[in-house]
N, C-alpha and C. Protein backbone atom coordinates (compact mmCIF):
# COMPACT_ATOMS: atom_id res chain seq x y z
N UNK A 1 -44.29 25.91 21.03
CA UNK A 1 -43.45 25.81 19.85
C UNK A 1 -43.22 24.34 19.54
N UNK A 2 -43.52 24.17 18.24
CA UNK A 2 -43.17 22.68 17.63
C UNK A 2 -41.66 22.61 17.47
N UNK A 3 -41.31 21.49 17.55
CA UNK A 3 -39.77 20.90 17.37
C UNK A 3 -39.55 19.78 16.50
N UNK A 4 -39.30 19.83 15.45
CA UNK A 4 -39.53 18.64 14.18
C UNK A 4 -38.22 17.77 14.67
N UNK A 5 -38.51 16.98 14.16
CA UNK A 5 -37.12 15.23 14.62
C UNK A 5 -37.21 14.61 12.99
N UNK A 6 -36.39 14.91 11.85
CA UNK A 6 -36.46 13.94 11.08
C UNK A 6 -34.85 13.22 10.85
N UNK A 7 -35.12 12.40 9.61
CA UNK A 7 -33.40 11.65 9.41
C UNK A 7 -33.04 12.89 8.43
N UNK A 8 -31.79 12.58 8.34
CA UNK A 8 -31.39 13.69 7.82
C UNK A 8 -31.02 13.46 6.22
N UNK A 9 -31.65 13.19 5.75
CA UNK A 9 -32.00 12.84 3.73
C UNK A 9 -32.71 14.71 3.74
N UNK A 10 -32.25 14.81 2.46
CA UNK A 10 -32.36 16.17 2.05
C UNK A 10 -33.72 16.88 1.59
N UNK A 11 -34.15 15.94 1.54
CA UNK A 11 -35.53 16.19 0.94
C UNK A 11 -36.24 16.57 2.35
N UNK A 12 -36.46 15.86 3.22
CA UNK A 12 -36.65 15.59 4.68
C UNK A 12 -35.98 17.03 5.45
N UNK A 13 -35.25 17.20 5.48
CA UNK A 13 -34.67 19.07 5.55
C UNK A 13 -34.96 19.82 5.30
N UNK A 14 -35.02 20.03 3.98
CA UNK A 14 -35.39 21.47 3.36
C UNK A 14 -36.53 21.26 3.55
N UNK A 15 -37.47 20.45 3.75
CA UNK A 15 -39.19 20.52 3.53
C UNK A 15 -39.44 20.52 5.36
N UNK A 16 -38.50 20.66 6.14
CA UNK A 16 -38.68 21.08 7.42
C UNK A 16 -38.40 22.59 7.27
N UNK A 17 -37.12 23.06 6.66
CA UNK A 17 -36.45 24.36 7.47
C UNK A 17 -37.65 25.33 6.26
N UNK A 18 -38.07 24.58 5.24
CA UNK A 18 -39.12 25.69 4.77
C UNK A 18 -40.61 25.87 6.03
N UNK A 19 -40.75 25.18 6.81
CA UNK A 19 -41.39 25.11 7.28
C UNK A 19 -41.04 26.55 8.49
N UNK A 20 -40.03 26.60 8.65
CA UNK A 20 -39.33 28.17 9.38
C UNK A 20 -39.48 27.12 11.04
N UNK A 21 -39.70 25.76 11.63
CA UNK A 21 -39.51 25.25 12.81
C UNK A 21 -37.91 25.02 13.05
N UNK A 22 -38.05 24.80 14.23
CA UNK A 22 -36.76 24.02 15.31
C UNK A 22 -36.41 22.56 14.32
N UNK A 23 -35.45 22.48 13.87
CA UNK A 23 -35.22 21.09 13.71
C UNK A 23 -33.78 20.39 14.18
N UNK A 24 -34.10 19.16 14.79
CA UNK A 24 -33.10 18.14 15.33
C UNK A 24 -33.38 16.96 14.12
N UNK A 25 -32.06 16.79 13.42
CA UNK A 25 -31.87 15.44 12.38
C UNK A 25 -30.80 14.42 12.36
N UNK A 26 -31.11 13.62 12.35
CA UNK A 26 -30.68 12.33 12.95
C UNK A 26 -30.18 11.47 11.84
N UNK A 27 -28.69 11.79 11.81
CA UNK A 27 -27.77 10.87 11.07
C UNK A 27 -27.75 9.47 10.94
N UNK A 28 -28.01 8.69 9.75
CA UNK A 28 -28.35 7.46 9.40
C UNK A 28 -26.90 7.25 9.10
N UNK A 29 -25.76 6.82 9.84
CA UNK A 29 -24.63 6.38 9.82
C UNK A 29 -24.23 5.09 9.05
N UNK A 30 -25.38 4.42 9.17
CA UNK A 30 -25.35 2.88 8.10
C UNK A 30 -24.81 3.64 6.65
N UNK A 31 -25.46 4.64 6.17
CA UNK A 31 -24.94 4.39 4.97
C UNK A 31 -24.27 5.02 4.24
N UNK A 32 -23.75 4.39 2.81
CA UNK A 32 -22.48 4.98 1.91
C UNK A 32 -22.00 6.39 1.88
N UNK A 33 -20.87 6.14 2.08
CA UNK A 33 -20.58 7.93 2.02
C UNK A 33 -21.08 8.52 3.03
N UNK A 34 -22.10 8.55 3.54
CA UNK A 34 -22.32 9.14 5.01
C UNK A 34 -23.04 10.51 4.63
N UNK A 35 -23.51 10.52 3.37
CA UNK A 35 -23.64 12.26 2.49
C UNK A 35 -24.81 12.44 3.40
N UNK A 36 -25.66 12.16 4.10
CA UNK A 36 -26.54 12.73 5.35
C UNK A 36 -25.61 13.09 6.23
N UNK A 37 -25.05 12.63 6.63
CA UNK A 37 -23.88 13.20 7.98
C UNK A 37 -22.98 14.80 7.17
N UNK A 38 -22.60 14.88 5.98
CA UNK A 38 -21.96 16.21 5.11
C UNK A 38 -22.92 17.45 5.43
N UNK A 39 -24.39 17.07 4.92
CA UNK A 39 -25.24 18.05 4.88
C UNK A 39 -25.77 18.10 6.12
N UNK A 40 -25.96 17.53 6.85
CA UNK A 40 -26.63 17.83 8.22
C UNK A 40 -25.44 18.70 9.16
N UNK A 41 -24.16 18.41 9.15
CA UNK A 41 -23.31 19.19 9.87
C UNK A 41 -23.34 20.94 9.28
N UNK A 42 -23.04 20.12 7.63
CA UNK A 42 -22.96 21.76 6.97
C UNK A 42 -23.80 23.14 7.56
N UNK A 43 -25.06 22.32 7.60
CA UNK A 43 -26.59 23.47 7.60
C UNK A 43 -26.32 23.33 9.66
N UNK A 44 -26.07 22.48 10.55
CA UNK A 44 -25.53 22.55 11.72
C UNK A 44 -24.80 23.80 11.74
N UNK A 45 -23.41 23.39 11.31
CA UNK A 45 -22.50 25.13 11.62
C UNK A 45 -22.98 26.15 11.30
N UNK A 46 -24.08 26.40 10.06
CA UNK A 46 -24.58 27.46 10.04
C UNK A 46 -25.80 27.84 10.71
N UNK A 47 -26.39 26.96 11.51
CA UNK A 47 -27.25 27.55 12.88
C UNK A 47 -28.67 27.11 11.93
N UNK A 48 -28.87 26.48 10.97
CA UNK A 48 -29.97 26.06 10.69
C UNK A 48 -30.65 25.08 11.43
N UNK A 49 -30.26 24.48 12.30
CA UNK A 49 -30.58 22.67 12.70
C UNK A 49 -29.57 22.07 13.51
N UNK A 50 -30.06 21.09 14.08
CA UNK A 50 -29.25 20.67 15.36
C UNK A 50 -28.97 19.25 14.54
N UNK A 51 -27.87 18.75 14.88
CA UNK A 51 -27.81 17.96 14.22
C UNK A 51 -27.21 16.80 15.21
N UNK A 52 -27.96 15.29 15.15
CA UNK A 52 -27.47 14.99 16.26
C UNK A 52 -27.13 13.19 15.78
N UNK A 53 -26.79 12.43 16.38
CA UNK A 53 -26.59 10.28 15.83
C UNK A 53 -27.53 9.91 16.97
N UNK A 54 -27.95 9.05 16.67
CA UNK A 54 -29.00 7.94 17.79
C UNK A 54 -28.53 7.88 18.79
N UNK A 55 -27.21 7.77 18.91
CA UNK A 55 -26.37 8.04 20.58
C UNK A 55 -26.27 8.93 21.58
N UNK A 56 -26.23 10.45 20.39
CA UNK A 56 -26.52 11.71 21.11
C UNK A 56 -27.48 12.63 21.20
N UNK A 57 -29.05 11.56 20.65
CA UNK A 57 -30.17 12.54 20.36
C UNK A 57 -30.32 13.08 21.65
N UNK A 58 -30.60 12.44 22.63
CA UNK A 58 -30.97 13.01 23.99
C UNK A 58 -30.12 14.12 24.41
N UNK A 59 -29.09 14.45 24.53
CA UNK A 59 -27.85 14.71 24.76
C UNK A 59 -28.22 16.13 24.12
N UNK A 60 -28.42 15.57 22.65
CA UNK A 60 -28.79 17.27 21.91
C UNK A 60 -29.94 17.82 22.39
N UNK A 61 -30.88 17.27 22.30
CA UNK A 61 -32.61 17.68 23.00
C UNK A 61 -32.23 18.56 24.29
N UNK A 62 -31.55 17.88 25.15
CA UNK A 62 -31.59 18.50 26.13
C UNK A 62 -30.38 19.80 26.59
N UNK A 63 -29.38 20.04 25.86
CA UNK A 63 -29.11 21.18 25.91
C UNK A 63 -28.82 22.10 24.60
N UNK A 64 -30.33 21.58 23.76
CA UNK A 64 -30.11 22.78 22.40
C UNK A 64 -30.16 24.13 23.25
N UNK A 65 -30.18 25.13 22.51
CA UNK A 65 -30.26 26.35 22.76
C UNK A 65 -31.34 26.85 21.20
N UNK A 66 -32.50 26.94 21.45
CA UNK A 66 -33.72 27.33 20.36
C UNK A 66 -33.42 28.64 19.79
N UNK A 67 -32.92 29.44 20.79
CA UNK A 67 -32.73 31.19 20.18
C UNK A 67 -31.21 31.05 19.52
N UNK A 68 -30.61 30.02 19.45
CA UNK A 68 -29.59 30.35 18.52
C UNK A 68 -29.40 30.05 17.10
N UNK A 69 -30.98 29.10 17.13
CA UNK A 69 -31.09 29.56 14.93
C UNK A 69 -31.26 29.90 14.12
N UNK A 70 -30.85 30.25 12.89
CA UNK A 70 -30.93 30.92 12.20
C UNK A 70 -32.13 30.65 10.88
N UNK A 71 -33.08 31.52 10.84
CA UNK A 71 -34.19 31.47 10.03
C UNK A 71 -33.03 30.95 8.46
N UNK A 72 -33.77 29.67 7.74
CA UNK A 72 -33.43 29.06 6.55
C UNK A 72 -33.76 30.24 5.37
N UNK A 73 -33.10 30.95 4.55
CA UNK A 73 -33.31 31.44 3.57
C UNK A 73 -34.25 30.88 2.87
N UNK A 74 -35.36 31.79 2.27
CA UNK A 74 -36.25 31.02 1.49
C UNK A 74 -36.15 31.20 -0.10
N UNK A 75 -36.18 30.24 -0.83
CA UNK A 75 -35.03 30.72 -2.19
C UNK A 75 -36.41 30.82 -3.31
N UNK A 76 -36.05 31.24 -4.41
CA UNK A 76 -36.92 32.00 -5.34
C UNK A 76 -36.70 30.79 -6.88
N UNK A 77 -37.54 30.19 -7.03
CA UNK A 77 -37.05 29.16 -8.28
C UNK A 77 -36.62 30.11 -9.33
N UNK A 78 -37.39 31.09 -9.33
CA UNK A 78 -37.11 31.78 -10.65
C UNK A 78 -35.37 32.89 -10.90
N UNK A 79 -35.26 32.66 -9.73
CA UNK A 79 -33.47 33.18 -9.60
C UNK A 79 -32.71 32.58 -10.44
N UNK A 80 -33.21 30.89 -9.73
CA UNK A 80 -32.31 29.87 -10.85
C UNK A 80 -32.81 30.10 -12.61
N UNK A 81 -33.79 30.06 -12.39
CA UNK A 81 -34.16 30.21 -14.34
C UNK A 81 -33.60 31.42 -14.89
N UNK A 82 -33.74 32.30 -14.07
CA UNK A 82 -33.08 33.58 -14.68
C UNK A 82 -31.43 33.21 -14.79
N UNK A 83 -30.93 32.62 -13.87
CA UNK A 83 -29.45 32.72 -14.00
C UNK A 83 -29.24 31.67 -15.08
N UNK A 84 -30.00 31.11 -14.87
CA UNK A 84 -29.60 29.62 -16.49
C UNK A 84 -29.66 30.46 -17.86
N UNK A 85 -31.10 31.16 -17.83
CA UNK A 85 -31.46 32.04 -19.32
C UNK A 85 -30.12 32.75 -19.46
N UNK A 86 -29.64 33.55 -18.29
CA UNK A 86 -28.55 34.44 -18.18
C UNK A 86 -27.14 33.67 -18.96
N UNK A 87 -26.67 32.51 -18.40
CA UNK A 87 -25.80 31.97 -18.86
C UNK A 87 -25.96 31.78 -20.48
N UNK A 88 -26.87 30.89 -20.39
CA UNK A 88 -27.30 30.74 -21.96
C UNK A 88 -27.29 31.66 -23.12
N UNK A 89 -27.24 32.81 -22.38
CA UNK A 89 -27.93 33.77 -23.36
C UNK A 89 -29.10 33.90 -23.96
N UNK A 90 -29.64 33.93 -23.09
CA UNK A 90 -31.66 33.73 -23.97
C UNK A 90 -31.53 35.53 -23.37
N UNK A 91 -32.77 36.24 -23.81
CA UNK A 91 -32.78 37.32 -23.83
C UNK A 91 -33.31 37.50 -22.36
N UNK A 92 -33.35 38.75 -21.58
CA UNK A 92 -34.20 38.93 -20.46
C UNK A 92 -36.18 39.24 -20.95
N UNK A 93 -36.64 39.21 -19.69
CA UNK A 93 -38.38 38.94 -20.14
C UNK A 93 -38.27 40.51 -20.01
């Protein structure tokens, strides 16, 4: 089993957890707002990803627990278009 390691920028996430692997992401604390540290905990509590700082990568590596995550929902673009048309009022197809 592969185990992905990226920083935790969002783009860098979701293009792992679509991938359906193990991921450990690594909080870039340098910067503003910290909005990598928000989303990496968030998707953390919900069992998507381990989420760990340069201090405690090892720390996490070595006592994740692999069977306790939770497969990433895989989302449907066209949900969103439908719910926009929906709002809008455009007609259904």
């Amino acid at each position: 089993m592969q185990i992905f390691k990226n920083c935790a920028g969002s783009g860098s996430i979701f293009e792992t957890l679509r991938l359906g692997q193990p991921l450990v992401v690594v909080v870039n604390e340098a910067l503003m707002d910290n909005h990598q540290s928000e989303l990496a905990e968030a998707l953390a509590e919900r069992k998507f990803l381990f989420c760990a700082r340069p201090e405690t990568l090892e720390e996490t590596i070595l006592h994740m627990d692999l069977g306790s995550l939770l497969p990433y929902p895989l989302s449907s673009p066209m949900a969103v278009v439908e719910s926009i048309n929906q709002f809008l009022g455009f007609p259904e197809n």
